[in-house]
PDB file of N, CA and C in Angstrom:
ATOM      1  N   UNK A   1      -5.274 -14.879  14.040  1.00  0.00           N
ATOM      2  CA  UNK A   1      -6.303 -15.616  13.346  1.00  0.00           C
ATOM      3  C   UNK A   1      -7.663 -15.231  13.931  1.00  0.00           C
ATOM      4  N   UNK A   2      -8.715 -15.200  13.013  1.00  0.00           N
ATOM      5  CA  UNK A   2      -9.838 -14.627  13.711  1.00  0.00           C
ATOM      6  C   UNK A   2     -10.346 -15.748  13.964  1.00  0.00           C
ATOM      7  N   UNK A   3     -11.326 -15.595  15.600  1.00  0.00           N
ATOM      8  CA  UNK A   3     -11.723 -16.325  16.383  1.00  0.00           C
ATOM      9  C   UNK A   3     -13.326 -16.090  16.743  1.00  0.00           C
ATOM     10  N   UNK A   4     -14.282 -16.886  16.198  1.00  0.00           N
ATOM     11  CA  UNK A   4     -15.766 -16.347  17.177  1.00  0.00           C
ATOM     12  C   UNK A   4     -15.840 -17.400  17.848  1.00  0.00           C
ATOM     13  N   UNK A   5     -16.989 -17.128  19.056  1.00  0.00           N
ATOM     14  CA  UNK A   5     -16.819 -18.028  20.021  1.00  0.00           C
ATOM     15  C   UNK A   5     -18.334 -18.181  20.310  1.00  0.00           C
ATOM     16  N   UNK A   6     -19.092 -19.388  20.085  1.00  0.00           N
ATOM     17  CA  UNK A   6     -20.138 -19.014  19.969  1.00  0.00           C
ATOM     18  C   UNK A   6     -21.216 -19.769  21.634  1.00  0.00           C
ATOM     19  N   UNK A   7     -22.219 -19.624  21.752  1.00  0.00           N
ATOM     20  CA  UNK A   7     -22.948 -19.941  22.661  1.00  0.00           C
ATOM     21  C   UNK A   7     -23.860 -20.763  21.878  1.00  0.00           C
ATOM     22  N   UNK A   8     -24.705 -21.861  22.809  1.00  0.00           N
ATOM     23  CA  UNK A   8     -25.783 -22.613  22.130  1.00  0.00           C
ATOM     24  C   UNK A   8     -26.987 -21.880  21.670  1.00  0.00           C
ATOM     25  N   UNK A   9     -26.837 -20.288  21.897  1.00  0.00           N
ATOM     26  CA  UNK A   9     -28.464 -19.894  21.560  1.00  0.00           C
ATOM     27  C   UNK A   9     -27.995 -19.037  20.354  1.00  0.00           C
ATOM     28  N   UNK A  10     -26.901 -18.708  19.790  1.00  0.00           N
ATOM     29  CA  UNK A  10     -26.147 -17.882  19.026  1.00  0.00           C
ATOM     30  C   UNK A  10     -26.823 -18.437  17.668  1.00  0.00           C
ATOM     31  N   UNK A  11     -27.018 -17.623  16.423  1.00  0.00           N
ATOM     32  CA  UNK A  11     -27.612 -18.166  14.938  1.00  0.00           C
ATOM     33  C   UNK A  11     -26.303 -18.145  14.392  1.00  0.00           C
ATOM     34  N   UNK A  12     -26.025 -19.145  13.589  1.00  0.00           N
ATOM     35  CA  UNK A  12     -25.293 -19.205  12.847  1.00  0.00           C
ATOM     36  C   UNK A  12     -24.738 -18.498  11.482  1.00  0.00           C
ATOM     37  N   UNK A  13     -25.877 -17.844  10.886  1.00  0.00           N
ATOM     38  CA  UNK A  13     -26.171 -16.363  10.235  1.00  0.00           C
ATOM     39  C   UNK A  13     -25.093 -15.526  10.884  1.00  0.00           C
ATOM     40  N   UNK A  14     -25.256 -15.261  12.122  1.00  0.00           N
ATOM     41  CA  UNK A  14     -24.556 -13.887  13.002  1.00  0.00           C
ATOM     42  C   UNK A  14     -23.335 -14.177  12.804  1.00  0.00           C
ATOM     43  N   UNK A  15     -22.962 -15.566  13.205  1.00  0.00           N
ATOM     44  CA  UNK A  15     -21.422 -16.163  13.173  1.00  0.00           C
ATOM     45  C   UNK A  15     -20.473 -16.132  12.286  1.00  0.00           C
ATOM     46  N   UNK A  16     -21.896 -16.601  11.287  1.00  0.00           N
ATOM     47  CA  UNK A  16     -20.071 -16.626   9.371  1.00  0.00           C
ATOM     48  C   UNK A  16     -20.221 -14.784   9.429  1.00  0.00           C
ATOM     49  N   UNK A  17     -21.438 -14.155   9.427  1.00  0.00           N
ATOM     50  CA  UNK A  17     -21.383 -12.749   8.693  1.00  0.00           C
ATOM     51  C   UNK A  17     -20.606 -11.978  10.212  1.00  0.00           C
ATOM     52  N   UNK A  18     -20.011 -12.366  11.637  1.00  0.00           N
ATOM     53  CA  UNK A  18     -18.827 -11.703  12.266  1.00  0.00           C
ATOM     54  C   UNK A  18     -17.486 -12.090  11.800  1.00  0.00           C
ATOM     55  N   UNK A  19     -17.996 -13.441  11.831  1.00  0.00           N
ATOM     56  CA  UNK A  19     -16.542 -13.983  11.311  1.00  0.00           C
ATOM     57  C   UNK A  19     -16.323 -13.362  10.084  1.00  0.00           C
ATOM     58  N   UNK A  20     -16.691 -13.456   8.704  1.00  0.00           N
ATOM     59  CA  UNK A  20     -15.967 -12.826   7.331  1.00  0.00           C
ATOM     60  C   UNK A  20     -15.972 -10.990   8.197  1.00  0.00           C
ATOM     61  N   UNK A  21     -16.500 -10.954   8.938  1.00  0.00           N
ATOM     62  CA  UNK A  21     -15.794  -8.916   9.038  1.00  0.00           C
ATOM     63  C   UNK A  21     -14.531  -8.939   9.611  1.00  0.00           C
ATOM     64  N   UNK A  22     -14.059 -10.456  11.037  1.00  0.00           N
ATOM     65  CA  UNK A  22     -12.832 -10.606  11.085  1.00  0.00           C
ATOM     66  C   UNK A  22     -12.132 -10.682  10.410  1.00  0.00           C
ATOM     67  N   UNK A  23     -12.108 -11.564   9.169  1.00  0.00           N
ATOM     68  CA  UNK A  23     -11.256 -11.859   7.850  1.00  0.00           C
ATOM     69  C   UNK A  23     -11.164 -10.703   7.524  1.00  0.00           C
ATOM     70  N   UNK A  24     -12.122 -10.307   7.270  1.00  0.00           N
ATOM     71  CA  UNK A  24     -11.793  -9.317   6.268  1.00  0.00           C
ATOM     72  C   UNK A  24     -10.568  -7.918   7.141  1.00  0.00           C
ATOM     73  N   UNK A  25     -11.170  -7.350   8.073  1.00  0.00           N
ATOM     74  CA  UNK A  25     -10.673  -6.631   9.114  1.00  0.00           C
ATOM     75  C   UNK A  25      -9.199  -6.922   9.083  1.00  0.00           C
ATOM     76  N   UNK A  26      -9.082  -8.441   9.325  1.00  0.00           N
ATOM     77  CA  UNK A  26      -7.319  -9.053   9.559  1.00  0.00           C
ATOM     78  C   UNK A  26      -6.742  -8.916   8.215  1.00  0.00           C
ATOM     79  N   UNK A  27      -7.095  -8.627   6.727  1.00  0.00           N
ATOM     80  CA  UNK A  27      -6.325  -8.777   5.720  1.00  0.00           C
ATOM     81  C   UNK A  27      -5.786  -9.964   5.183  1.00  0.00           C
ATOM     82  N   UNK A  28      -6.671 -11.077   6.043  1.00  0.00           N
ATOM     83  CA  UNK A  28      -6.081 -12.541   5.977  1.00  0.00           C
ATOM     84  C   UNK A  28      -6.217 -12.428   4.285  1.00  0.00           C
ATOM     85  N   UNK A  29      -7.807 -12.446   3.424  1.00  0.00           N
ATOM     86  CA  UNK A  29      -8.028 -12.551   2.060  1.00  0.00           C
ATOM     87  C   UNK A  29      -7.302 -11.891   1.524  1.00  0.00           C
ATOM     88  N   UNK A  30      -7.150 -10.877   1.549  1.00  0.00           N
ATOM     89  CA  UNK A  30      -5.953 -10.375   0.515  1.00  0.00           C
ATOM     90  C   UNK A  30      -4.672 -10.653   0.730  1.00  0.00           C
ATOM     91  N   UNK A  31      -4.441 -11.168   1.762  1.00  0.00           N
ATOM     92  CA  UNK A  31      -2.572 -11.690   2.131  1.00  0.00           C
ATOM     93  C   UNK A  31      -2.556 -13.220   1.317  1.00  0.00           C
ATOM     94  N   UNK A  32      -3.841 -13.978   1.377  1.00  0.00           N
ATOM     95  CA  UNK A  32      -4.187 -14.898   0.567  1.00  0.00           C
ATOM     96  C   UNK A  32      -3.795 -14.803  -1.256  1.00  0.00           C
ATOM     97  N   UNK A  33      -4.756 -13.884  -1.303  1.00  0.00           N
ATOM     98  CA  UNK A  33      -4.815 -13.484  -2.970  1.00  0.00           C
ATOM     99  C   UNK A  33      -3.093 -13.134  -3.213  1.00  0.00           C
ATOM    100  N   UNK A  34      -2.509 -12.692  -2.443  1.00  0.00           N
ATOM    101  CA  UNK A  34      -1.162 -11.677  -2.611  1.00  0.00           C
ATOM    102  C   UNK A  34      -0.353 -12.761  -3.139  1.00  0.00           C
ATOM    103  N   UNK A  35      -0.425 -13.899  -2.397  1.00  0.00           N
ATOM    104  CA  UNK A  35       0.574 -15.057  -1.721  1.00  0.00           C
ATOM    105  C   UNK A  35       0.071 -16.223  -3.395  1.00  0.00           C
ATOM    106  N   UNK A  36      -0.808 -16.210  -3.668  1.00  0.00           N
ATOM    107  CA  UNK A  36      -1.903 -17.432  -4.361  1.00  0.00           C
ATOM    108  C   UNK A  36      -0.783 -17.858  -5.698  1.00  0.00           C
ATOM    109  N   UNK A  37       0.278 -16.699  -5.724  1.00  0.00           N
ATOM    110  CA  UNK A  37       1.080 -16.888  -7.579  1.00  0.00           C
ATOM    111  C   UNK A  37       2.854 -16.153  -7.232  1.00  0.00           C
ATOM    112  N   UNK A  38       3.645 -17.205  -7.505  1.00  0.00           N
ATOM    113  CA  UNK A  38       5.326 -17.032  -6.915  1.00  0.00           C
ATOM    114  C   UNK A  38       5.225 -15.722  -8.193  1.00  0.00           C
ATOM    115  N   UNK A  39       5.775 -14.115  -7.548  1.00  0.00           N
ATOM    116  CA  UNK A  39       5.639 -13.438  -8.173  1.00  0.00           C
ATOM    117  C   UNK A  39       7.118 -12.859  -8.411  1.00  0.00           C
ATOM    118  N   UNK A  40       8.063 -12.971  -9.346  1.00  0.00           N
ATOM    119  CA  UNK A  40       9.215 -12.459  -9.867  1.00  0.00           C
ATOM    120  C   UNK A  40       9.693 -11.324  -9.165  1.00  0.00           C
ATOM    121  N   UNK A  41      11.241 -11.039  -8.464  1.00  0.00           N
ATOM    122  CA  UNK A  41      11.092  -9.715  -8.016  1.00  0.00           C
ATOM    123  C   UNK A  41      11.294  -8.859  -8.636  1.00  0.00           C
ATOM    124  N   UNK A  42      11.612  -8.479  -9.718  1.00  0.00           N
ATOM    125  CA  UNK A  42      11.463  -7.757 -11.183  1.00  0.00           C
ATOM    126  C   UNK A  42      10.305  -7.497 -11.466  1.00  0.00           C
ATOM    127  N   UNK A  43       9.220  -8.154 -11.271  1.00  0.00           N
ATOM    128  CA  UNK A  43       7.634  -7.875 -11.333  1.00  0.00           C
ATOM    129  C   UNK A  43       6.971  -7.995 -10.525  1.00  0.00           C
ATOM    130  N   UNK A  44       7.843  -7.883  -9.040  1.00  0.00           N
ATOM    131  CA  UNK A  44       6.990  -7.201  -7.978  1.00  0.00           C
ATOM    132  C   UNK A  44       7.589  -5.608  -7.952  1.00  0.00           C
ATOM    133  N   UNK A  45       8.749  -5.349  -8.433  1.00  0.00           N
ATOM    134  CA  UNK A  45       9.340  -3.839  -8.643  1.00  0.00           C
ATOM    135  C   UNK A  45       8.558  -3.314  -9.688  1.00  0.00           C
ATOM    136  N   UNK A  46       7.980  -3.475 -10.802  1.00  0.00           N
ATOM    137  CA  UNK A  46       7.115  -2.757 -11.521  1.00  0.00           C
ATOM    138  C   UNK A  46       6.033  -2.952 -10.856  1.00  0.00           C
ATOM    139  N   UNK A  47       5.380  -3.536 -10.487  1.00  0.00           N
ATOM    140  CA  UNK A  47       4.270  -3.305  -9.765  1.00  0.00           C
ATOM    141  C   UNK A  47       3.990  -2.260  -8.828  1.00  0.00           C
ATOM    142  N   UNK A  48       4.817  -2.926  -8.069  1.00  0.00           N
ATOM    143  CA  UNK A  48       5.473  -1.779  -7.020  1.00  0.00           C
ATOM    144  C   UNK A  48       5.397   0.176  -7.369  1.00  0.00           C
ATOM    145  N   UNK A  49       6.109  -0.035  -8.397  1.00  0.00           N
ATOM    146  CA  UNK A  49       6.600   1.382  -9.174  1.00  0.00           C
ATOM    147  C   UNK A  49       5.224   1.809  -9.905  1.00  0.00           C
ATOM    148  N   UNK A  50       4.186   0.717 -10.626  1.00  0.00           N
ATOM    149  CA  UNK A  50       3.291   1.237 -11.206  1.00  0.00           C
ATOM    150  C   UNK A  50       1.839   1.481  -9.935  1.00  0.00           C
ATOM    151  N   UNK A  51       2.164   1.125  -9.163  1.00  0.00           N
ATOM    152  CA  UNK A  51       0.967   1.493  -7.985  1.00  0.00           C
ATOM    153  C   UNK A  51       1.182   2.882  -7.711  1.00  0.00           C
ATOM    154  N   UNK A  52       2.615   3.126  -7.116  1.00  0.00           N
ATOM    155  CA  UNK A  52       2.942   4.536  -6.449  1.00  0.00           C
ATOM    156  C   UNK A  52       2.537   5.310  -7.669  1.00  0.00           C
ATOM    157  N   UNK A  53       2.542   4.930  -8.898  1.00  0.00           N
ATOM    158  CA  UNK A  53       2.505   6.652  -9.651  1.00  0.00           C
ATOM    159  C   UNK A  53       1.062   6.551 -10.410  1.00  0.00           C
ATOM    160  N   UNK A  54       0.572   5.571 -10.103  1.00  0.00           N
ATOM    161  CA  UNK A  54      -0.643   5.685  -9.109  1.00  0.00           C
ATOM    162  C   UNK A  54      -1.660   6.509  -8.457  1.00  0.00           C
ATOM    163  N   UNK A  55      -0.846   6.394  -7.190  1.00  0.00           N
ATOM    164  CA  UNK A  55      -0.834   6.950  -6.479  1.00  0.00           C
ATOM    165  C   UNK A  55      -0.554   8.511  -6.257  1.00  0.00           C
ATOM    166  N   UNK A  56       0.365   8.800  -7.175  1.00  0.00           N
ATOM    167  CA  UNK A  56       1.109  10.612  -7.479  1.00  0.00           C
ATOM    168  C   UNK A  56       0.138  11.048  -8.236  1.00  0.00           C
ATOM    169  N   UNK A  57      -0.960  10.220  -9.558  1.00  0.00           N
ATOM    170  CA  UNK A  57      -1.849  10.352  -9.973  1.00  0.00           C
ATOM    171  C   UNK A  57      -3.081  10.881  -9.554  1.00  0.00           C
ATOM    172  N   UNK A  58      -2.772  10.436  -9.000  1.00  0.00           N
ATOM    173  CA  UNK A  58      -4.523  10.411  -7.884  1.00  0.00           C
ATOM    174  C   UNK A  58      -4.584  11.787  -6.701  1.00  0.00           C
ATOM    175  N   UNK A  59      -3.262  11.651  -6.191  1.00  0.00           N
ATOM    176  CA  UNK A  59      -3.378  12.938  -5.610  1.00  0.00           C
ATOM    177  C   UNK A  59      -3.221  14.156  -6.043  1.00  0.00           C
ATOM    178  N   UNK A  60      -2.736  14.048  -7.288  1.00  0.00           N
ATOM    179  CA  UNK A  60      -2.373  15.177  -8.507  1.00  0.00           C
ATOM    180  C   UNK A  60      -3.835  15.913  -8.478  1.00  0.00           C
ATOM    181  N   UNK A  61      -4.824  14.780  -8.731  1.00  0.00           N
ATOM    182  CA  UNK A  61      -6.004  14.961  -9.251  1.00  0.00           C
ATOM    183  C   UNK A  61      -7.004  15.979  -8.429  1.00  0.00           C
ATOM    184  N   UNK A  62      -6.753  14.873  -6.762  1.00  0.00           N
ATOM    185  CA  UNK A  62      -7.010  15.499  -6.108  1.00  0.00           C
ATOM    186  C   UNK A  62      -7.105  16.838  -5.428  1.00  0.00           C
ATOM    187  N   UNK A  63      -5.582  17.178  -5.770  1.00  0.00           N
ATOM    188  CA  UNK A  63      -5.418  18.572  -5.482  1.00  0.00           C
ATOM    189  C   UNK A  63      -5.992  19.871  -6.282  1.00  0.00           C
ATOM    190  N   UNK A  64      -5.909  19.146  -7.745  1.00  0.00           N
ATOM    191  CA  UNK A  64      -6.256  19.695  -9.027  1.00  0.00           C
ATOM    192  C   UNK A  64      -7.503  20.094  -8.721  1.00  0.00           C
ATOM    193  N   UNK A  65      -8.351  19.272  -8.350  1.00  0.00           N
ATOM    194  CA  UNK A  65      -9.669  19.532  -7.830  1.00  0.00           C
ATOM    195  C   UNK A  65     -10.547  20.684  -7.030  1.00  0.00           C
ATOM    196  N   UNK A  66      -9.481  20.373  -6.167  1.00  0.00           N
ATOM    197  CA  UNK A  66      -9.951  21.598  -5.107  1.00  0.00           C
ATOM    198  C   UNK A  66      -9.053  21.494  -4.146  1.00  0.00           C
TER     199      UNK A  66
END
């Protein structure tokens, strides 16, 4: 869990904008978003399947490229 620890002369500005780079850094928000809807495992396997080719997409492209 991310943790700042602050001192009495510290701005509070500095604090939320370290803290959300922890969040963000830890993947807490998106493990959030992931978690937010009970997702079928039948339609976490297409998902699944439609990311990776995707993914075969993209590097296709990439290579295609240059």
């Amino acid at each position: 869990m991310p943790e700042i620890l602050l001192n009495e002369t510290d701005r509070i500005e500095w604090a939320l904008k370290s803290f959300k780079r922890q969040v963000q850094k830890s993947g807490l928000m998106q493990e959030m978003r992931r978690r937010r809807h009970y997702v079928k495992p039948s339609e976490a396997r297409q998902r699944k399947s439609k990311a990776a080719q995707r993914a075969r997409d993209k590097a296709a492209r990439v290579r295609k490229r240059g």
